[in-house]
Structures are given as C-alpha cells and as structure tokens.
C-alpha atoms as a PDB file:
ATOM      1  CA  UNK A   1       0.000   0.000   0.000  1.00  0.00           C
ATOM      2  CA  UNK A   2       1.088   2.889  -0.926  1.00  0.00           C
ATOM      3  CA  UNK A   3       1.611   6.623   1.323  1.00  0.00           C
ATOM      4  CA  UNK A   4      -1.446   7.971  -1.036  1.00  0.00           C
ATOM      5  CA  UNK A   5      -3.726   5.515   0.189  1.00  0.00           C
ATOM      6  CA  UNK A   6      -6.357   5.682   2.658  1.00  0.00           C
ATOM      7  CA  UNK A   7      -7.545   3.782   4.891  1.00  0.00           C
ATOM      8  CA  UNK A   8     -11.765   5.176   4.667  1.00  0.00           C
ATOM      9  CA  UNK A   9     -13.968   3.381   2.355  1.00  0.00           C
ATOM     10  CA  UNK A  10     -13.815   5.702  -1.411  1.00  0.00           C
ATOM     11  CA  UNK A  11     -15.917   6.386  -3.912  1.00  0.00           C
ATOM     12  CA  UNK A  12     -16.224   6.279  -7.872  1.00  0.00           C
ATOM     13  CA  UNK A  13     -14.186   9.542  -8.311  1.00  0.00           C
ATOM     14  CA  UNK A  14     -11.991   9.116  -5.061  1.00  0.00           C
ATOM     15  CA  UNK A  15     -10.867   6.122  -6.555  1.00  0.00           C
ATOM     16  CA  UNK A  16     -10.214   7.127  -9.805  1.00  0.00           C
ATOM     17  CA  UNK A  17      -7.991  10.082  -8.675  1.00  0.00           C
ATOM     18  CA  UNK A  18      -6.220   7.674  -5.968  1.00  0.00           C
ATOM     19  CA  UNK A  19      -5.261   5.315  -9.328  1.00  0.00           C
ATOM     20  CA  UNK A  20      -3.707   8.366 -10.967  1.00  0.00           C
ATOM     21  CA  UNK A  21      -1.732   9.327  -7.976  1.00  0.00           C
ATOM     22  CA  UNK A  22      -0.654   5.967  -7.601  1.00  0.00           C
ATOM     23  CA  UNK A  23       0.275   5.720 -11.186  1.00  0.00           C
ATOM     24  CA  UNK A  24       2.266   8.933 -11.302  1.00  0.00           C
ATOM     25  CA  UNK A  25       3.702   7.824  -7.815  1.00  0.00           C
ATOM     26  CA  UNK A  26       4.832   4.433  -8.839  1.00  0.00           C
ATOM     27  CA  UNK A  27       6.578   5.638 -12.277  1.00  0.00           C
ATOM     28  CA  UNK A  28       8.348   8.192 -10.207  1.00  0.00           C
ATOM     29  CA  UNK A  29       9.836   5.547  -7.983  1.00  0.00           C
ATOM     30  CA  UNK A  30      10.770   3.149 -10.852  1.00  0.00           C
ATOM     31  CA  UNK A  31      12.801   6.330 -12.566  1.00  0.00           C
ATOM     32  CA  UNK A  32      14.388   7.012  -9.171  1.00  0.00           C
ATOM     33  CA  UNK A  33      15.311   3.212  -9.122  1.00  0.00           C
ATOM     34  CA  UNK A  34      16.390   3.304 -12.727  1.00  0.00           C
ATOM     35  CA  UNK A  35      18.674   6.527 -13.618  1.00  0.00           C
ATOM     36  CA  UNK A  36      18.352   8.290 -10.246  1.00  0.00           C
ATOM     37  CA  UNK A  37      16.395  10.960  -8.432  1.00  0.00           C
ATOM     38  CA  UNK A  38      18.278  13.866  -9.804  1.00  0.00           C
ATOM     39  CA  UNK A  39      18.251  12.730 -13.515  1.00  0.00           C
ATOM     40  CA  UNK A  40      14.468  11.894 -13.296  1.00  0.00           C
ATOM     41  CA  UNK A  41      12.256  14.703 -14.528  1.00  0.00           C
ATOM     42  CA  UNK A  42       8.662  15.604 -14.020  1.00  0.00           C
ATOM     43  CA  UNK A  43       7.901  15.207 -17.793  1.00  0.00           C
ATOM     44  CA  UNK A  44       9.671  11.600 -17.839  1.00  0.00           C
ATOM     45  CA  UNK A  45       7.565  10.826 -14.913  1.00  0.00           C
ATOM     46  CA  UNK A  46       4.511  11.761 -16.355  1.00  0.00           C
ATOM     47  CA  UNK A  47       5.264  10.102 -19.611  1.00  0.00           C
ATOM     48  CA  UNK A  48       5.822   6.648 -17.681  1.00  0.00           C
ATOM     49  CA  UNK A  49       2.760   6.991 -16.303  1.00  0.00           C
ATOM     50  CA  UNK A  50       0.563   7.727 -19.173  1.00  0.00           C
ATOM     51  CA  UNK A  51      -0.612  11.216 -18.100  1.00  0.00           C
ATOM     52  CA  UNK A  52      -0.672  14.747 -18.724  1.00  0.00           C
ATOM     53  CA  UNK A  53       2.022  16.844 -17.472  1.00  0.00           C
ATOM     54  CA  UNK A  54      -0.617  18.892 -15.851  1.00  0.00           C
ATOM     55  CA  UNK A  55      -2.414  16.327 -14.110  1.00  0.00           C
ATOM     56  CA  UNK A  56       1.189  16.045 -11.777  1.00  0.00           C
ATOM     57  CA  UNK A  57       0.734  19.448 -10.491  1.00  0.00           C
ATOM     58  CA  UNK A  58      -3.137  17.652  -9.219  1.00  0.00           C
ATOM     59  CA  UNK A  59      -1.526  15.941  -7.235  1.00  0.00           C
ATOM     60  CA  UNK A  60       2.153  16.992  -6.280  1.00  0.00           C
ATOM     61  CA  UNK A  61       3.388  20.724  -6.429  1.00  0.00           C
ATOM     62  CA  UNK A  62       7.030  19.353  -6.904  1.00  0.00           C
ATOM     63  CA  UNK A  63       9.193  16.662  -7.825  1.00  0.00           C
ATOM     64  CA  UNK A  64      10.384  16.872  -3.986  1.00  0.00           C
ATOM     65  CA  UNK A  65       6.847  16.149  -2.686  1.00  0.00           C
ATOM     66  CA  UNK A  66       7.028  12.287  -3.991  1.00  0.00           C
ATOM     67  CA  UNK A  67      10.046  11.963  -1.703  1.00  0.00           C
ATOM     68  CA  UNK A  68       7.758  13.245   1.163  1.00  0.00           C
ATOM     69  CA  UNK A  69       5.424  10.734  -0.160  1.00  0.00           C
ATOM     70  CA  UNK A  70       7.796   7.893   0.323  1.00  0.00           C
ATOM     71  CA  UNK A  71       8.841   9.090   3.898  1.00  0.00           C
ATOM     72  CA  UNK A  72       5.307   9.511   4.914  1.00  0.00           C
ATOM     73  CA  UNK A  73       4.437   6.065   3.857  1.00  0.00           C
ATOM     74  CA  UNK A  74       7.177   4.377   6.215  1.00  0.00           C
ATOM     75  CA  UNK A  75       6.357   6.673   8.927  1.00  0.00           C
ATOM     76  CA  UNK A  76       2.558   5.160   8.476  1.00  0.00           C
ATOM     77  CA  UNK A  77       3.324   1.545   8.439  1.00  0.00           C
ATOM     78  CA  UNK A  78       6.009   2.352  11.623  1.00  0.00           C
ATOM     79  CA  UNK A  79       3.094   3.724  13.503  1.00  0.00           C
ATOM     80  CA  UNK A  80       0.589   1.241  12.691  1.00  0.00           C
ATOM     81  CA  UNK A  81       3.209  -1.602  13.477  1.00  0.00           C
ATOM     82  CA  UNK A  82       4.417  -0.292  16.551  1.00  0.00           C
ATOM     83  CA  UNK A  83       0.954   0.912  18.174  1.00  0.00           C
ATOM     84  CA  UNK A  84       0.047  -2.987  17.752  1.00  0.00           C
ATOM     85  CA  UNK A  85       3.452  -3.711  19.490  1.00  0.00           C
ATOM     86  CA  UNK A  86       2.477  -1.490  22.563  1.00  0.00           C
ATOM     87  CA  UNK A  87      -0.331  -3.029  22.989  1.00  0.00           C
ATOM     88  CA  UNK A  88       1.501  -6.349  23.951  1.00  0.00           C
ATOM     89  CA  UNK A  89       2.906  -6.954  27.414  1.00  0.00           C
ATOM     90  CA  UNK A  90       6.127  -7.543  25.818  1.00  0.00           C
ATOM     91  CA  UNK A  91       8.726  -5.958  27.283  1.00  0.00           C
ATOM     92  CA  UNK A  92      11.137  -3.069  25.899  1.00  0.00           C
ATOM     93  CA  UNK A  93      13.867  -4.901  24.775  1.00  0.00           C
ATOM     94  CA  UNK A  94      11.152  -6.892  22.309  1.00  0.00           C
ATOM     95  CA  UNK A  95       9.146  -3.452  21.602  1.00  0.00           C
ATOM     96  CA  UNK A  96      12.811  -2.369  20.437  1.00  0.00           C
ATOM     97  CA  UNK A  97      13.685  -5.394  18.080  1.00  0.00           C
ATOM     98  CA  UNK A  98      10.666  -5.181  16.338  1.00  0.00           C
ATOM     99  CA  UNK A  99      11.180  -1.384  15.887  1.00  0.00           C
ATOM    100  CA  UNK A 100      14.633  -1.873  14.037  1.00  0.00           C
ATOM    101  CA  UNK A 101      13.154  -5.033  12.309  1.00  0.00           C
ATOM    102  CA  UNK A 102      10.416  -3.100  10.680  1.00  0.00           C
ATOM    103  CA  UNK A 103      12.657  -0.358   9.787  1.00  0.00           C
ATOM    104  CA  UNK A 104      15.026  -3.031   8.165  1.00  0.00           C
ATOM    105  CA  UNK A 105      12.239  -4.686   6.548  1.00  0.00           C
ATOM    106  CA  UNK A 106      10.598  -1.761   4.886  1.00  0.00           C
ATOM    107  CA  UNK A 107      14.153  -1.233   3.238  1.00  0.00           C
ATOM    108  CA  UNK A 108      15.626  -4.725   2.089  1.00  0.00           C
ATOM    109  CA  UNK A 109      11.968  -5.065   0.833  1.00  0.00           C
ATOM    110  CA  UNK A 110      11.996  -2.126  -1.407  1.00  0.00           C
ATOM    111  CA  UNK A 111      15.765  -3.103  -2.707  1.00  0.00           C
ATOM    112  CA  UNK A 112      15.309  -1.795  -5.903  1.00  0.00           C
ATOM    113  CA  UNK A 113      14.610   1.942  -4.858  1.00  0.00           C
ATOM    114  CA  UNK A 114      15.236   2.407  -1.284  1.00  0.00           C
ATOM    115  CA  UNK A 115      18.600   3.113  -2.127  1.00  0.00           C
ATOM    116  CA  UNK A 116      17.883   5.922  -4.576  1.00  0.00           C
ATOM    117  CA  UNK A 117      14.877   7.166  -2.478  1.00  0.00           C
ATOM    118  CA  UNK A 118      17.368   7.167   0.741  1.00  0.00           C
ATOM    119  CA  UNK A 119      19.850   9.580  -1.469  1.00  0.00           C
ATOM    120  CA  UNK A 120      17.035  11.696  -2.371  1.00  0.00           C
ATOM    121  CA  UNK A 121      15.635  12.024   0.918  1.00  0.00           C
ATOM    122  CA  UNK A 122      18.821  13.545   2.486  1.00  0.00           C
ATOM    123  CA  UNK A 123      19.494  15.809  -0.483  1.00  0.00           C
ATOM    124  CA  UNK A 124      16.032  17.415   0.023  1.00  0.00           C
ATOM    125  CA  UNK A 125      17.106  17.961   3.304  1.00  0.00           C
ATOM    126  CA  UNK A 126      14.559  15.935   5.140  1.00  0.00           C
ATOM    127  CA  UNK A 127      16.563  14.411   7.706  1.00  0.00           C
ATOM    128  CA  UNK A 128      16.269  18.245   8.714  1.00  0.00           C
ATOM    129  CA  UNK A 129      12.972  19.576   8.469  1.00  0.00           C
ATOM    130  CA  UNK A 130      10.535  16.398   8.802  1.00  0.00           C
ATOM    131  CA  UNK A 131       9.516  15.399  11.681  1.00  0.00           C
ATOM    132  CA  UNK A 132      11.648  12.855  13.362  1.00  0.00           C
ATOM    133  CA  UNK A 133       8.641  10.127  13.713  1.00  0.00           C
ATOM    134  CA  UNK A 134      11.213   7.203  14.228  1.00  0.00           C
ATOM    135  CA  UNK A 135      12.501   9.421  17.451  1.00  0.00           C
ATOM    136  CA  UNK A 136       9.455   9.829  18.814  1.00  0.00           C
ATOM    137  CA  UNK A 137       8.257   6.514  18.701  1.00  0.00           C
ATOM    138  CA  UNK A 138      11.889   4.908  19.970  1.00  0.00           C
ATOM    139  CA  UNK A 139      11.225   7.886  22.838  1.00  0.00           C
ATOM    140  CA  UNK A 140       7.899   6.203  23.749  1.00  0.00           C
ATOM    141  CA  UNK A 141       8.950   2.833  23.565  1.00  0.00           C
ATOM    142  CA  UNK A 142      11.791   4.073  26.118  1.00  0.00           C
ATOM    143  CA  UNK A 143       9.499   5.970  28.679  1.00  0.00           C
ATOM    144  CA  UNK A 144       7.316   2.764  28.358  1.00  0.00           C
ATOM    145  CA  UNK A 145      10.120   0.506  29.788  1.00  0.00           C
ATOM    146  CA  UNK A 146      11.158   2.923  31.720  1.00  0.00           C
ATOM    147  CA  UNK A 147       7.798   3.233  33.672  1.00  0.00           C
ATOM    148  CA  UNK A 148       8.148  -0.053  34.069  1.00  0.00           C
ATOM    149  CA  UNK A 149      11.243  -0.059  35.704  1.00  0.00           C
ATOM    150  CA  UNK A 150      12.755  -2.173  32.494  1.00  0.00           C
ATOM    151  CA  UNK A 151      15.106   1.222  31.916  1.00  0.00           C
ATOM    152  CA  UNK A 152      17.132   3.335  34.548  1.00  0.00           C
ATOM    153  CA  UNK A 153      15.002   6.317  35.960  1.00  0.00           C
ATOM    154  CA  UNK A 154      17.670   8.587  34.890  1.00  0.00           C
ATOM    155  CA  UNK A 155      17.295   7.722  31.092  1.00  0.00           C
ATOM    156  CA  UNK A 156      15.977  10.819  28.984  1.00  0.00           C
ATOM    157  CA  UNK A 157      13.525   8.501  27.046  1.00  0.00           C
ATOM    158  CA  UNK A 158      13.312  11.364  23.951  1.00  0.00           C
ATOM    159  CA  UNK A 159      17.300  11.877  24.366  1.00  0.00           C
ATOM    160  CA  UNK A 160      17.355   8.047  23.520  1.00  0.00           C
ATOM    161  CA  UNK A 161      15.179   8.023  20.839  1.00  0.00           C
ATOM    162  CA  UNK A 162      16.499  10.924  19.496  1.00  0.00           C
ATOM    163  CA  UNK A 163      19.774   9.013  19.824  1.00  0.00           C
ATOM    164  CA  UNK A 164      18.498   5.974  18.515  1.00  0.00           C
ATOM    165  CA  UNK A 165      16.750   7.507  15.348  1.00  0.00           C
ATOM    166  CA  UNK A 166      20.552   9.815  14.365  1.00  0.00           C
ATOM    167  CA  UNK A 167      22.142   6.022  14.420  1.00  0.00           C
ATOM    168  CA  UNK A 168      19.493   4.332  12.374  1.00  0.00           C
ATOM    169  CA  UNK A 169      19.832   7.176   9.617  1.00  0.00           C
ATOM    170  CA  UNK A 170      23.869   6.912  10.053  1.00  0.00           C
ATOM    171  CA  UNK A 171      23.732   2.790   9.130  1.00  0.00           C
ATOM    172  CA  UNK A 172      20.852   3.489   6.523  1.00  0.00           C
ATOM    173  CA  UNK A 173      22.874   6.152   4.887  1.00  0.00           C
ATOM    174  CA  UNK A 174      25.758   4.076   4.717  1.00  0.00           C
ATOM    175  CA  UNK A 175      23.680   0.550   3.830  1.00  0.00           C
ATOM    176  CA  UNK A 176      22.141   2.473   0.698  1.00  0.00           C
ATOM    177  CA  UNK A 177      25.277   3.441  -0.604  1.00  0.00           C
ATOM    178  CA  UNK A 178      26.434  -0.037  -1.450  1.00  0.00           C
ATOM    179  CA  UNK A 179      23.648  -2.616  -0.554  1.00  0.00           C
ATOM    180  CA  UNK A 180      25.216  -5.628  -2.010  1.00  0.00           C
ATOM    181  CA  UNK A 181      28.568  -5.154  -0.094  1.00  0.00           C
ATOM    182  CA  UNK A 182      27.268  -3.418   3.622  1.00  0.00           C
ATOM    183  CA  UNK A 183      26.233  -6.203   6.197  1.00  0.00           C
ATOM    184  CA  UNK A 184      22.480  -6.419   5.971  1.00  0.00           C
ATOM    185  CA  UNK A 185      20.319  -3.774   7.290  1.00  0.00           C
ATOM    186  CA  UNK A 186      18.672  -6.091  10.162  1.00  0.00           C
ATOM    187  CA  UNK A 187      21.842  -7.246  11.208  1.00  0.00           C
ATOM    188  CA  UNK A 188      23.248  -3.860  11.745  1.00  0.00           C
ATOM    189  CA  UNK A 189      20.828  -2.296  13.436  1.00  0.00           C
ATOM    190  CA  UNK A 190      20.309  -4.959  15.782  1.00  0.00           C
ATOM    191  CA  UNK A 191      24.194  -4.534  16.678  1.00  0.00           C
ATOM    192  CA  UNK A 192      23.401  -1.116  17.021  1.00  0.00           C
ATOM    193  CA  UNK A 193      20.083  -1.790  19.445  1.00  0.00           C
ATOM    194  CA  UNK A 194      22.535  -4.017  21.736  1.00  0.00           C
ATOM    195  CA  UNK A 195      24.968  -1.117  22.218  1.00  0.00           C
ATOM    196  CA  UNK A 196      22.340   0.813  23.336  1.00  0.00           C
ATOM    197  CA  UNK A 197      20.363  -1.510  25.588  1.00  0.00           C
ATOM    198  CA  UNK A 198      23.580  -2.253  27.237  1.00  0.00           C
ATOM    199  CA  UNK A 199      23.423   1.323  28.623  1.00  0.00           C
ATOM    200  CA  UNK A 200      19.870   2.534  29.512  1.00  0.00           C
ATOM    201  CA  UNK A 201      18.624  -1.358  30.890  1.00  0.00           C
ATOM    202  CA  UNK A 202      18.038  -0.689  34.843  1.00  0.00           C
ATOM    203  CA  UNK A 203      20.680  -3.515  36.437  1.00  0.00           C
ATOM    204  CA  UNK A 204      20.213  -4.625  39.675  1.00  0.00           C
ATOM    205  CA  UNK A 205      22.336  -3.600  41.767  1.00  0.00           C
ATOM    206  CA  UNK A 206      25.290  -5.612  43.005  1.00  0.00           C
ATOM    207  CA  UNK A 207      26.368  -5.254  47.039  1.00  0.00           C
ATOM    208  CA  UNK A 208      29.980  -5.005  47.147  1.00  0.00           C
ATOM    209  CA  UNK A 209      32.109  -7.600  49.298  1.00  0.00           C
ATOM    210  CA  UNK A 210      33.776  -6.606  52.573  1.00  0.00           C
ATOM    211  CA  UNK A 211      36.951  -6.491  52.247  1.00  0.00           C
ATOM    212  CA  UNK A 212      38.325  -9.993  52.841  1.00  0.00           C
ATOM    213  CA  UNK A 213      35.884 -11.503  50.941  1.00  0.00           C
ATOM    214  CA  UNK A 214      35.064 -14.533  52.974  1.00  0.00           C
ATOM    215  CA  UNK A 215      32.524 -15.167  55.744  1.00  0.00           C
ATOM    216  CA  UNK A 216      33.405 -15.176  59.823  1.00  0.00           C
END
C-alpha cells in the first residue's frame, strides 16, 4: 500500500484520482530506481505513467513532494506496526527489536529503490525539516520501559530516541550506498540496538564484598 492511500472506504471519483496518484507515484519511484532521483524529470515521470504533465501538479506541487510521499508512507506503516506492538505486554527490549526489524524490513523489501529514495531524501534535506517520527516513537517505547522499571530512571527517554533515530539514519545512509557489499540492514541495526540496551537497561544492583571476601 502505498503513502497515497487511505484507509476510509472511497468512492467512484476518489478512486479514480487515488489510481492516478498511484500511477504517477509508482513511475516516479521506478525512474528514481532506474537513472536516479536527480536525472528523473517531471515530464519523464509523467510520460511513464501515461498522463498529462498537468495532471502532476493535481496531485504533487514538486518533484520533492514524492520523496515526502515515500517518507510519509514508512512513517505510516512504523506507527501502525508499533501501536500494535504497545499493545503487547512484551517488554522493551522486544518493543525495540521489532522497531529496528520493521525499519530493516521496509528497506531490504523495497531493494530496488530504497537506495535511490534514501539519497534523495537527504538531499532534500529531510533528515532536517521532517519530523523525526522514528525518534518519537523509539522515545515512547523508552518511557514505556522505563515506567516499568525495564530502563534506569535517569534515562531521557526522547534523548534516547532521538539518539536511537541519528544512528538508524547513520547505518541506513551508509547501507544504501552499497547494498550488495554493507552487512544487511537487520543485522546492523540490531548490533546497534545491543549497544544501546547495554546502557539505559536498569541492572540490579550488586552489594559489594567486605573487604576480605570470605565469611566469619
């Protein structure tokens, strides 16, 4: 499913105009996969998709908006996979997995443009000025555990996830470069979730030994 879609029942004419936007949505990310997101242009986009130029400016005021479209999307599915995952009485470390594992997912799945989409997203500047959704919802994941005493009271859970979403873009950045020689995306960022656990899991605390060390 794609970001344009939605999830209320449509009608005759909201369903024809969802098929164009998917259309001129789907051509754009097969360019972006095939020759790249700066040498695609609106007019090649439009001509893949069998429509007027025009009818792109209906639906997207610039060639930047479809990456916003692809970003939007993920955030969606993120959302809807991880409010299900809250809902559980798992605890944090599994809330966390399943986090990175959908992020992985989305990308290995989508192998043939991810990588171009990836590159396009940080030249728009995106990383910048969207909202950073996979923060927030690593930061309530975080204050989640941590209400339940599963992370240490003096863990900033929005310093985490902030934390925790700058590291997934680093390894993402770096897997689209070169997909086919990186480590794979799940195994990375599971590597990278361990690191982190290691330091924000509350640890019981141990007493320390008298000096001496045995009984009397």
């Amino acid at each position: 499913m794609s970001a344009t879609q939605s999830a209320r029942p449509l009608g005759r004419r909201e369903r024809s105009k969802q098929r164009v936007r998917d259309a001129i949505y789907s051509a754009a990310l097969a360019l972006f996969a095939e020759q790249g997101y700066d040498r695609t242009t609106i007019d090649q986009i439009t001509e893949h998709a069998d429509v007027a130029r025009g009818t792109f400016f209906n639906y997207f005021q610039r060639k930047e908006d479809l990456v916003t479209a692809w970003a939007e999307d993920r955030a969606v599915r993120l959302e809807a996979c991880m409010e299900e995952s809250l809902h559980s009485e798992d605890d944090v470390t599994v809330h966390l997995t399943r986090c990175v594992t959908a992020l992985a997912e989305f990308n290995e799945a989508e192998l043939a443009y991810a990588p171009a989409m990836v590159e396009a997203w940080v030249k728009a500047g995106r990383p910048l000025t969207e909202e950073p959704y996979t923060g927030r919802i690593f930061a309530r994941i975080i204050e989640e555990g941590r209400r339940q005493g599963q992370i240490s009271t003096d863990v900033d859970p929005l310093r985490v996830g902030n934390l925790l979403r700058d590291s997934y873009l680093g390894v993402l950045y770096r897997w689209s470069r070169d997909p086919a020689a990186a480590a794979p995306l799940h195994t990375e960022l599971r590597e990278l979730l361990r690191i982190v656990l290691d330091g924000v899991l509350a640890h019981p605390r141990v007493a320390p030994s008298r000096a001496g060390g045995g009984d009397r």
